[in-house]
Protein backbone atom coordinates (compact mmCIF):
# COMPACT_ATOMS: atom_id res chain seq x y z
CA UNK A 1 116.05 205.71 73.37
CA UNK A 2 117.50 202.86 74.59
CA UNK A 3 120.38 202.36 77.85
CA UNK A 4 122.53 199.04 77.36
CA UNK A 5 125.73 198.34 79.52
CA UNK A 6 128.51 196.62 78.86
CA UNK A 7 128.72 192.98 80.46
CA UNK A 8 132.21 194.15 82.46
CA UNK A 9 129.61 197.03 84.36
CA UNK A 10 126.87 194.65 84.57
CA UNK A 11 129.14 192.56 86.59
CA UNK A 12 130.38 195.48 88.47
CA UNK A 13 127.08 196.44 89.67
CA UNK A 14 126.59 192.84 90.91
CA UNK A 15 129.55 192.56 92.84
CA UNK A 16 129.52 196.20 94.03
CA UNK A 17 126.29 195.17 96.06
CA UNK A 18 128.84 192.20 98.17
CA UNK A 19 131.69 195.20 98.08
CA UNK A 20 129.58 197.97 100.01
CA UNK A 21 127.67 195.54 102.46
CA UNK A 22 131.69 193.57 103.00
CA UNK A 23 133.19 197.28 103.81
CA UNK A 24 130.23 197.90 106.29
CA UNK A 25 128.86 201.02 103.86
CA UNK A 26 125.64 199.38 104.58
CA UNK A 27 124.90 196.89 108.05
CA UNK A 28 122.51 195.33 105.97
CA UNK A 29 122.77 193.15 102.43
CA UNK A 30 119.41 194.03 101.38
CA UNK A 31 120.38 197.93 101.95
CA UNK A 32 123.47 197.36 100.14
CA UNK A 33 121.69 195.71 96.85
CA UNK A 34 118.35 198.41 97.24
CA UNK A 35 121.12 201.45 96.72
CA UNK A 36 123.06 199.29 93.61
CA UNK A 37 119.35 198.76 92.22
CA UNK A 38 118.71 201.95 92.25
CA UNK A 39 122.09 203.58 91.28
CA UNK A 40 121.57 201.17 87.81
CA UNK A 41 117.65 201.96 87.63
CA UNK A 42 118.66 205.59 88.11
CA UNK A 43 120.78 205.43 85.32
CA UNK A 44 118.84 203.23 83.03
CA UNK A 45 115.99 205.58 83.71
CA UNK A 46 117.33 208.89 83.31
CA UNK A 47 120.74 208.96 81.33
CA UNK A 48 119.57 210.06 78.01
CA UNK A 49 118.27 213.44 79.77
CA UNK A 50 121.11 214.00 81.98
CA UNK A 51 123.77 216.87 81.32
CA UNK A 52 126.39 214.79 79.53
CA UNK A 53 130.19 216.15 79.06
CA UNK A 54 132.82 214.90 77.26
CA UNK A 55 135.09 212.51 78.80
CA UNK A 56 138.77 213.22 79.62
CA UNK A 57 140.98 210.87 77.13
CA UNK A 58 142.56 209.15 79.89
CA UNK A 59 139.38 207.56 79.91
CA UNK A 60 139.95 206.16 76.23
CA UNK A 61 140.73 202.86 77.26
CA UNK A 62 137.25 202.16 78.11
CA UNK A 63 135.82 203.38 74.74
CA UNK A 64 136.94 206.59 72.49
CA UNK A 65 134.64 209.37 71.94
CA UNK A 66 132.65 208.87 75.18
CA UNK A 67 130.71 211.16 77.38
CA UNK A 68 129.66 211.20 80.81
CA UNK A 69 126.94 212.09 83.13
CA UNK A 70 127.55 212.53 87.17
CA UNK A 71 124.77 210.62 89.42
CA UNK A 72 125.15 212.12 92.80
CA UNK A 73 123.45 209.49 95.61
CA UNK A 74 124.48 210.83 99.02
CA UNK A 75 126.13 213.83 100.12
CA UNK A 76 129.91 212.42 99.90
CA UNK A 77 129.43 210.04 96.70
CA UNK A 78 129.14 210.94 93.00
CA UNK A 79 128.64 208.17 90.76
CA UNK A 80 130.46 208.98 86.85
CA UNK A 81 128.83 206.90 84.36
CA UNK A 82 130.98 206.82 80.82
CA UNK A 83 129.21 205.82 77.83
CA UNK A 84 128.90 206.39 74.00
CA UNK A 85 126.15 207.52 71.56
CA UNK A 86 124.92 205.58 68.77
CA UNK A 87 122.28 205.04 66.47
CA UNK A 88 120.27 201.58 65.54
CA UNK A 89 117.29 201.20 63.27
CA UNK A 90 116.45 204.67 63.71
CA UNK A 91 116.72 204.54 67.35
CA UNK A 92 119.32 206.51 69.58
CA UNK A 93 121.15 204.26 71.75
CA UNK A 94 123.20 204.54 74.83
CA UNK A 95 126.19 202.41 75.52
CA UNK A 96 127.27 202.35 79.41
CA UNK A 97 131.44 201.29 79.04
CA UNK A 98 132.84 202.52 82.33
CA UNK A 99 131.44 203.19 86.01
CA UNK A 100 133.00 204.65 89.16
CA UNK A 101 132.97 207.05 91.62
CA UNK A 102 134.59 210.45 93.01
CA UNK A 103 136.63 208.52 95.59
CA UNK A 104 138.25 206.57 92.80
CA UNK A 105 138.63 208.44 89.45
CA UNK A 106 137.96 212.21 90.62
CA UNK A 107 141.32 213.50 90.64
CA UNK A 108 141.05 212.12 86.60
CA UNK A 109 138.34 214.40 85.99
């Protein structure tokens, strides 16, 4: 099984590093890029197991028939990761197309 992510989350998850350490999330860069590391290694690492659910259609814009799994990281933020399931040389493959979080997209859900 294989994880990939789109290149508009890859970029997400290297800005969201400067967003959480600019908002004072985290007092210190390095704490703020060591959670987005692991958030994305979390994910990259464990996704294919996860409890997956179909995803609302409002999230269609992103990519139709998708799923998602919840990543939970601290007590007051769940991270949703959207992706699809497909199939290349005999290998399943996950396709990461959307990522956010409970205080943005949870009243969607």
């Amino acid at each position: 099984m294989n994880v990939y992510f789109q290149e508009e989350v890859r970029e997400y998850f290297m800005e969201l590093a400067r967003i959480l350490y600019e908002k004072e999330y985290f007092g210190y860069e390095e704490s703020a890029m060591r959670y987005v590391d692991d958030l994305f290694d979390d994910i990259e690492e464990t996704l294919p197991v996860r409890l997956r659910k179909p995803a609302p259609q409002s999230f269609d814009r992103y990519g139709k028939g998708m799923y998602y799994c919840v990543f939970k990281k601290n007590p007051r933020t769940k991270w949703y990761v959207f992706f699809n399931i497909g199939e290349s040389e005999g290998e399943t493959v996950y396709l990461v197309q959307y990522i956010s979080n409970n205080h943005v997209i949870a009243h969607l859900l």
